[in-house]
Protein backbone atom coordinates (compact mmCIF):
# COMPACT_ATOMS: atom_id res chain seq x y z
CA UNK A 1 -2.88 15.10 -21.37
CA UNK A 2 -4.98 17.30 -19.27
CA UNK A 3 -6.06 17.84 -15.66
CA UNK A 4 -9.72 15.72 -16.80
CA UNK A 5 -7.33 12.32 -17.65
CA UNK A 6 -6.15 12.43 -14.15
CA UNK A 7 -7.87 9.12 -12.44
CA UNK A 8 -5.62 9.93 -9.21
CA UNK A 9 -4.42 12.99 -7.02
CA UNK A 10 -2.46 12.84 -4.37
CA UNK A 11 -1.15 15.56 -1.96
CA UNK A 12 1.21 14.74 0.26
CA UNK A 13 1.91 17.16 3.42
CA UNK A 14 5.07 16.71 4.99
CA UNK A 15 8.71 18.11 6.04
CA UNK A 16 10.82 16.45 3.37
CA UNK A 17 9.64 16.97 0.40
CA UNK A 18 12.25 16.19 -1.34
CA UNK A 19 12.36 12.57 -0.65
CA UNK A 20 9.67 11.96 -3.25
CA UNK A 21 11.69 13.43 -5.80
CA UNK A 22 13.58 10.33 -7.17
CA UNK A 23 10.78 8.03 -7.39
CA UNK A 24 8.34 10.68 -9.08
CA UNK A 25 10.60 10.33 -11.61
CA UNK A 26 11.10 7.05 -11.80
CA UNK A 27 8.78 3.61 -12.71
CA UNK A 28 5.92 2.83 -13.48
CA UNK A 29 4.44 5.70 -11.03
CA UNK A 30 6.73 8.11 -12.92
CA UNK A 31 5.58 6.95 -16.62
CA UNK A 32 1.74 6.97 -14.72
CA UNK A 33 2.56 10.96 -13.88
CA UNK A 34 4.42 11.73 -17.37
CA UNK A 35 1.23 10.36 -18.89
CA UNK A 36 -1.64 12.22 -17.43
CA UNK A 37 -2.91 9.46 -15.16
CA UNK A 38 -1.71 9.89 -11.85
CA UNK A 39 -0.53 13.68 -10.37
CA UNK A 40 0.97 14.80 -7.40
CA UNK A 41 1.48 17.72 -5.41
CA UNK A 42 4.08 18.04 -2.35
CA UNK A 43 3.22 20.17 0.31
CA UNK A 44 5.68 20.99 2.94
CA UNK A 45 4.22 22.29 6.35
CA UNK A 46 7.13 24.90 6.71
CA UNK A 47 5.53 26.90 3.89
CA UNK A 48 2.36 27.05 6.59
CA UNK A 49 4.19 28.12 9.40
CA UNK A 50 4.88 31.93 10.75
CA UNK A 51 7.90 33.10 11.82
CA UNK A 52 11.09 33.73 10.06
CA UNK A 53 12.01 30.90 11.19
CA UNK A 54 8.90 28.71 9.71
CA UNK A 55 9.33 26.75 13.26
CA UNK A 56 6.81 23.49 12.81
CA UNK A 57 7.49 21.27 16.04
CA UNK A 58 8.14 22.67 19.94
CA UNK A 59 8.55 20.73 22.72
CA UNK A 60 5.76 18.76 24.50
CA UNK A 61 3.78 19.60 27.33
CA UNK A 62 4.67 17.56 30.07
CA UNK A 63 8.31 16.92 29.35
CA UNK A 64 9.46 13.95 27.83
CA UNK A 65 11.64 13.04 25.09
CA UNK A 66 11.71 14.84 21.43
CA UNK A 67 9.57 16.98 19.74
CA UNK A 68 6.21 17.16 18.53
CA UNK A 69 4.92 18.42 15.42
CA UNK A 70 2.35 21.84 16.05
CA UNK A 71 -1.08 21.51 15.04
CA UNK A 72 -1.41 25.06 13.33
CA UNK A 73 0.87 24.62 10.37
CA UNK A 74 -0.80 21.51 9.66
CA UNK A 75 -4.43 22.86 9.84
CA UNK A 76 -3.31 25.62 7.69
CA UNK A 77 -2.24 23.34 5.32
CA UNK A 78 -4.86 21.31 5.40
CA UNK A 79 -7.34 24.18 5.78
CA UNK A 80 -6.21 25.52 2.48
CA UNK A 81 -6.07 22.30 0.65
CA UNK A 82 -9.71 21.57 1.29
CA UNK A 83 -10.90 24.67 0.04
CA UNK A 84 -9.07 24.48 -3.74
CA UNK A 85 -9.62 20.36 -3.64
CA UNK A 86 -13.42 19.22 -3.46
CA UNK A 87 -13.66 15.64 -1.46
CA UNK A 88 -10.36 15.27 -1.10
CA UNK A 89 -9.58 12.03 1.54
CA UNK A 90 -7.21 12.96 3.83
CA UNK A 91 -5.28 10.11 5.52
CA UNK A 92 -2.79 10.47 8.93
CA UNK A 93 -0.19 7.55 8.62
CA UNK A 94 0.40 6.91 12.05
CA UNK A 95 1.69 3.09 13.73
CA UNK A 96 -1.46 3.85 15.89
CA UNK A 97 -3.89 3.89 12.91
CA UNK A 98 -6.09 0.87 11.64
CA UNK A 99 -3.51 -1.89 9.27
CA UNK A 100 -2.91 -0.95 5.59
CA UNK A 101 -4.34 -4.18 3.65
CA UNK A 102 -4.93 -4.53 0.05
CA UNK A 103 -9.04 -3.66 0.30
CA UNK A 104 -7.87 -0.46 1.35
CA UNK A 105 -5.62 -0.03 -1.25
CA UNK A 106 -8.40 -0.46 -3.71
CA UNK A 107 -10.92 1.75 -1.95
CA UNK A 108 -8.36 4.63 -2.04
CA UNK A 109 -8.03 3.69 -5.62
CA UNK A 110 -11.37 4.74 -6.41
CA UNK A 111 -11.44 8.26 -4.02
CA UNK A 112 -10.19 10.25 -6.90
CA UNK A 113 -8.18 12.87 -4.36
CA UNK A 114 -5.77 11.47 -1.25
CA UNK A 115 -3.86 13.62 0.94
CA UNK A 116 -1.80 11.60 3.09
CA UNK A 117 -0.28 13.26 6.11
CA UNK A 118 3.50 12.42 6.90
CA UNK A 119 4.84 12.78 10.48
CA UNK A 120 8.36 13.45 11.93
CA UNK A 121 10.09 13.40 15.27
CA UNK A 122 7.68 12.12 17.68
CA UNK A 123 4.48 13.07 16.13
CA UNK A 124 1.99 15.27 15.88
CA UNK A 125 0.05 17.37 18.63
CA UNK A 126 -2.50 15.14 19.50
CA UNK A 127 -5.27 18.08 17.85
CA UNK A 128 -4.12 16.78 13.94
CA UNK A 129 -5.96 13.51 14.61
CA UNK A 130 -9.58 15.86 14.70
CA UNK A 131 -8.34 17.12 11.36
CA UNK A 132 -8.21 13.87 9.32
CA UNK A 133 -10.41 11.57 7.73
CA UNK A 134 -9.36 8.40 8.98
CA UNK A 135 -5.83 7.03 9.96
CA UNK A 136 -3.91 3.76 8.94
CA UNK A 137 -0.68 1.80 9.65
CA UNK A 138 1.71 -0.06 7.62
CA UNK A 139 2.65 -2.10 9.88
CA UNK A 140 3.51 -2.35 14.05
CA UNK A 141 6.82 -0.68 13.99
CA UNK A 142 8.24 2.41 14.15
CA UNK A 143 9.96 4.39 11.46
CA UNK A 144 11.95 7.85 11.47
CA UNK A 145 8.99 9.61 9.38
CA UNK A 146 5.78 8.95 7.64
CA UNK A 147 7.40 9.34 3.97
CA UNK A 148 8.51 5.84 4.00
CA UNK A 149 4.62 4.96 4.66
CA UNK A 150 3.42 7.36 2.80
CA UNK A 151 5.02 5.86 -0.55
CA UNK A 152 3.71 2.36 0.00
CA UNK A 153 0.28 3.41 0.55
CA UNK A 154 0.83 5.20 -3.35
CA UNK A 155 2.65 2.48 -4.64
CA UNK A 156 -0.19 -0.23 -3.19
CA UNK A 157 -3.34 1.72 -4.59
CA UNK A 158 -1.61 3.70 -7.89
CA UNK A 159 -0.80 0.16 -9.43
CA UNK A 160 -4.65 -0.51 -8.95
CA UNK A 161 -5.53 2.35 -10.92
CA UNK A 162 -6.45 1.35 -14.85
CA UNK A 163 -3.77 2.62 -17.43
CA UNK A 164 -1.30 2.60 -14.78
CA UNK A 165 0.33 -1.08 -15.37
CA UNK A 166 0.95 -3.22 -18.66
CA UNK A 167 -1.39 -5.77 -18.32
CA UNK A 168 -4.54 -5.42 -16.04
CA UNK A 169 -4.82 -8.79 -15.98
CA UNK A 170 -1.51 -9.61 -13.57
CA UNK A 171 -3.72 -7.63 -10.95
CA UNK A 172 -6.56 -10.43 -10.42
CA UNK A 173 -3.22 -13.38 -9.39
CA UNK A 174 -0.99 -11.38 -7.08
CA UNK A 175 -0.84 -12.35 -3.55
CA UNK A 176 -4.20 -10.54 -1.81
CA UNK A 177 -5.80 -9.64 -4.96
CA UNK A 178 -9.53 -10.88 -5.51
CA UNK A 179 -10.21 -13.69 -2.52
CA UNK A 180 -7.27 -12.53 -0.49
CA UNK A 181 -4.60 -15.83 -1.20
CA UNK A 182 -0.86 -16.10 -1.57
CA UNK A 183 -0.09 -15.58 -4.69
CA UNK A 184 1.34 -19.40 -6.77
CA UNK A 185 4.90 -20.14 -7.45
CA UNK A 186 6.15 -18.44 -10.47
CA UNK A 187 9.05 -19.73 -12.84
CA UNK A 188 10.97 -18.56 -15.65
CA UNK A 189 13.98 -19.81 -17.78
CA UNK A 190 16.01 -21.87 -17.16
CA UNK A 191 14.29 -25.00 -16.59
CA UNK A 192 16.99 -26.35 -14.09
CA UNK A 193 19.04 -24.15 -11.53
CA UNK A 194 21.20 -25.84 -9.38
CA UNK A 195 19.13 -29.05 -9.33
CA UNK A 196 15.66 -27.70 -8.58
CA UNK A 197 13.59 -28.06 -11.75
CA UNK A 198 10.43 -25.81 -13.24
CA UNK A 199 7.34 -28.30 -12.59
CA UNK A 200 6.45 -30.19 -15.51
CA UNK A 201 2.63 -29.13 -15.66
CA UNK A 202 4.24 -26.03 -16.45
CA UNK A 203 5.62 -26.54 -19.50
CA UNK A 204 2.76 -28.91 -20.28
CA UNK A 205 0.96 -26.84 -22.32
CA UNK A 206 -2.25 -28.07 -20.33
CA UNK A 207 -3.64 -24.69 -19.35
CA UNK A 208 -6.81 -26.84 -17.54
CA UNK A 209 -3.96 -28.20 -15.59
CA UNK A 210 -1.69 -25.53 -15.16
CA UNK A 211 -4.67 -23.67 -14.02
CA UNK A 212 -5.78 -25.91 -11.48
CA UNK A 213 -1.75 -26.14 -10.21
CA UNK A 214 -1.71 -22.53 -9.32
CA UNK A 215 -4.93 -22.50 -7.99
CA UNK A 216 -3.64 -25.60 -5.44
CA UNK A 217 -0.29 -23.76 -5.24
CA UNK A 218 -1.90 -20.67 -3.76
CA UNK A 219 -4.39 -22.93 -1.40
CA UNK A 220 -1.29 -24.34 0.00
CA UNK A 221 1.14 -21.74 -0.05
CA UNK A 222 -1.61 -19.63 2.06
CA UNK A 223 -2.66 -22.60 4.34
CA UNK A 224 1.59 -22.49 5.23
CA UNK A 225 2.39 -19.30 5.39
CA UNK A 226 -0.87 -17.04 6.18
CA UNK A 227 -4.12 -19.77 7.32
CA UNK A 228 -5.57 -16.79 9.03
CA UNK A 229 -6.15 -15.45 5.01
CA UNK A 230 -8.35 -18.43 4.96
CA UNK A 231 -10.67 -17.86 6.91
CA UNK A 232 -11.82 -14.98 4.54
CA UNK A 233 -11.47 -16.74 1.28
CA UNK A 234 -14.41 -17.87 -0.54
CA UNK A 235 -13.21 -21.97 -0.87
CA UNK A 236 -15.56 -24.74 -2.51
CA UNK A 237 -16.14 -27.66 -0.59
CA UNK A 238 -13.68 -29.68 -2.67
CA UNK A 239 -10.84 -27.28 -1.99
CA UNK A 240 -11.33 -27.60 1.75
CA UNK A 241 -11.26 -31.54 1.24
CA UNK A 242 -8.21 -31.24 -0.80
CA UNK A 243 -6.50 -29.02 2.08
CA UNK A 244 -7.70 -30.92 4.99
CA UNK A 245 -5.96 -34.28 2.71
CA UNK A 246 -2.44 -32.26 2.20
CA UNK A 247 -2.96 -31.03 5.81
CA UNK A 248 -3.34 -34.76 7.12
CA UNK A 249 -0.42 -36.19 4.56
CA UNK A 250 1.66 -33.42 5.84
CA UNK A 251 0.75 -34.58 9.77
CA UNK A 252 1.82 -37.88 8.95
CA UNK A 253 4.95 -37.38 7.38
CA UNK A 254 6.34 -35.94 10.26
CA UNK A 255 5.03 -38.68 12.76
């Protein structure tokens, strides 16, 4: 396949490239890359830096702790990549930057060209953040390195990208897909393990009922574990009857 079948580029500008190695090769993302639909390119910011050294990071003004990452090798880089990659979305990973969810996975799905920018030590000169599009967080903690975020954000939005998985249709259940719920209790062979048994509407053949199962399974499971999801989901009136009824059985139980 040819550079037109590509539905996704990504660029990825950071000091280790070599950590991507493995799982480019590896997967479903591999098979996606052997097969025309996704590429990659890894750009490390040494190549971008002068010296003979190819120095990247220096300490930071007003003392403190570690070093920072310069701003020049990354403009460079970024300077350069702009100019062979029309629209391309570039994306600083950062703890400081707006929370990865599922939406945005999608939307980056669709932006044809994503550069995501990976940091190291303790950051980046505070001048990168002019050079970016927009920024975004996996999560509030703190890793070692953006390459660890940087994978999750391509594993979260490649999957969404047709061609990519098996069956498009395991997309619309999973856990944030579509209105945003927990995904329902799956179940496999063998029927019994250790006492706890598959439920029966399962292997009912009823798919009316099995149907309406998950759907209650996910209602639940998200009231439980994630209400706040809730609050977003688009519920019929009769669902929020039924949950307010498990909600009130559940109140009583424990009283």
């Amino acid at each position: 396949m040819g550079e037109d079948t590509v539905k996704l580029s990504w660029y990825v500008l950071t000091l280790f490239p070599e950590m991507f190695e493995s799982v480019l090769r590896t997967s479903l993302f591999g098979k996606a890359v052997d097969n025309g639909l996704l590429s990659v390119e890894l750009i490390n910011y040494r190549d971008w830096a002068e010296g003979r050294h190819r120095v990247v990071d220096d300490e930071p003004f007003g003392g403190g702790a570690g070093m920072v990452i310069k701003v020049e090798p990354v403009a460079r880089a970024l300077e350069q990549l702009r100019r062979r990659v029309a629209d391309v979305r570039v994306v600083l990973l950062s703890p400081q930057g707006r929370p990865f969810r599922q939406e945005d996975a999608e939307r980056l799905s669709r932006a044809g060209r994503v550069a995501l920018v990976c940091g190291r030590y303790e950051g980046f000169d505070e001048r990168v953040r002019g050079l970016v599009d927009e920024e975004i967080s996996i999560g509030d903690f703190v890793l070692a390195g953006g390459e660890a975020a940087a994978w999750v954000v391509m594993e979260a939005t490649s999957r969404l990208v047709a061609g990519v998985l098996g069956q498009a249709e395991s997309l619309d259940s999973e856990s944030f897909a579509g209105e945003g719920l927990l995904e329902y209790p799956q179940y496999t062979r063998p029927r019994e393990f250790s006492g706890q048994r598959v439920p029966e509407v399962l292997l009912s053949g009823d798919h009316a009922a099995i149907a309406l199962w998950r759907r209650r399974q996910a209602l639940l499971r998200t009231a439980r574990r994630r209400p706040d999801l809730l609050a977003r989901a688009r519920l019929s009136d009769d669902e929020r009857a039924w949950l307010r009824r498990q909600a009130a059985g559940e109140t009583e139980k424990k009283h």
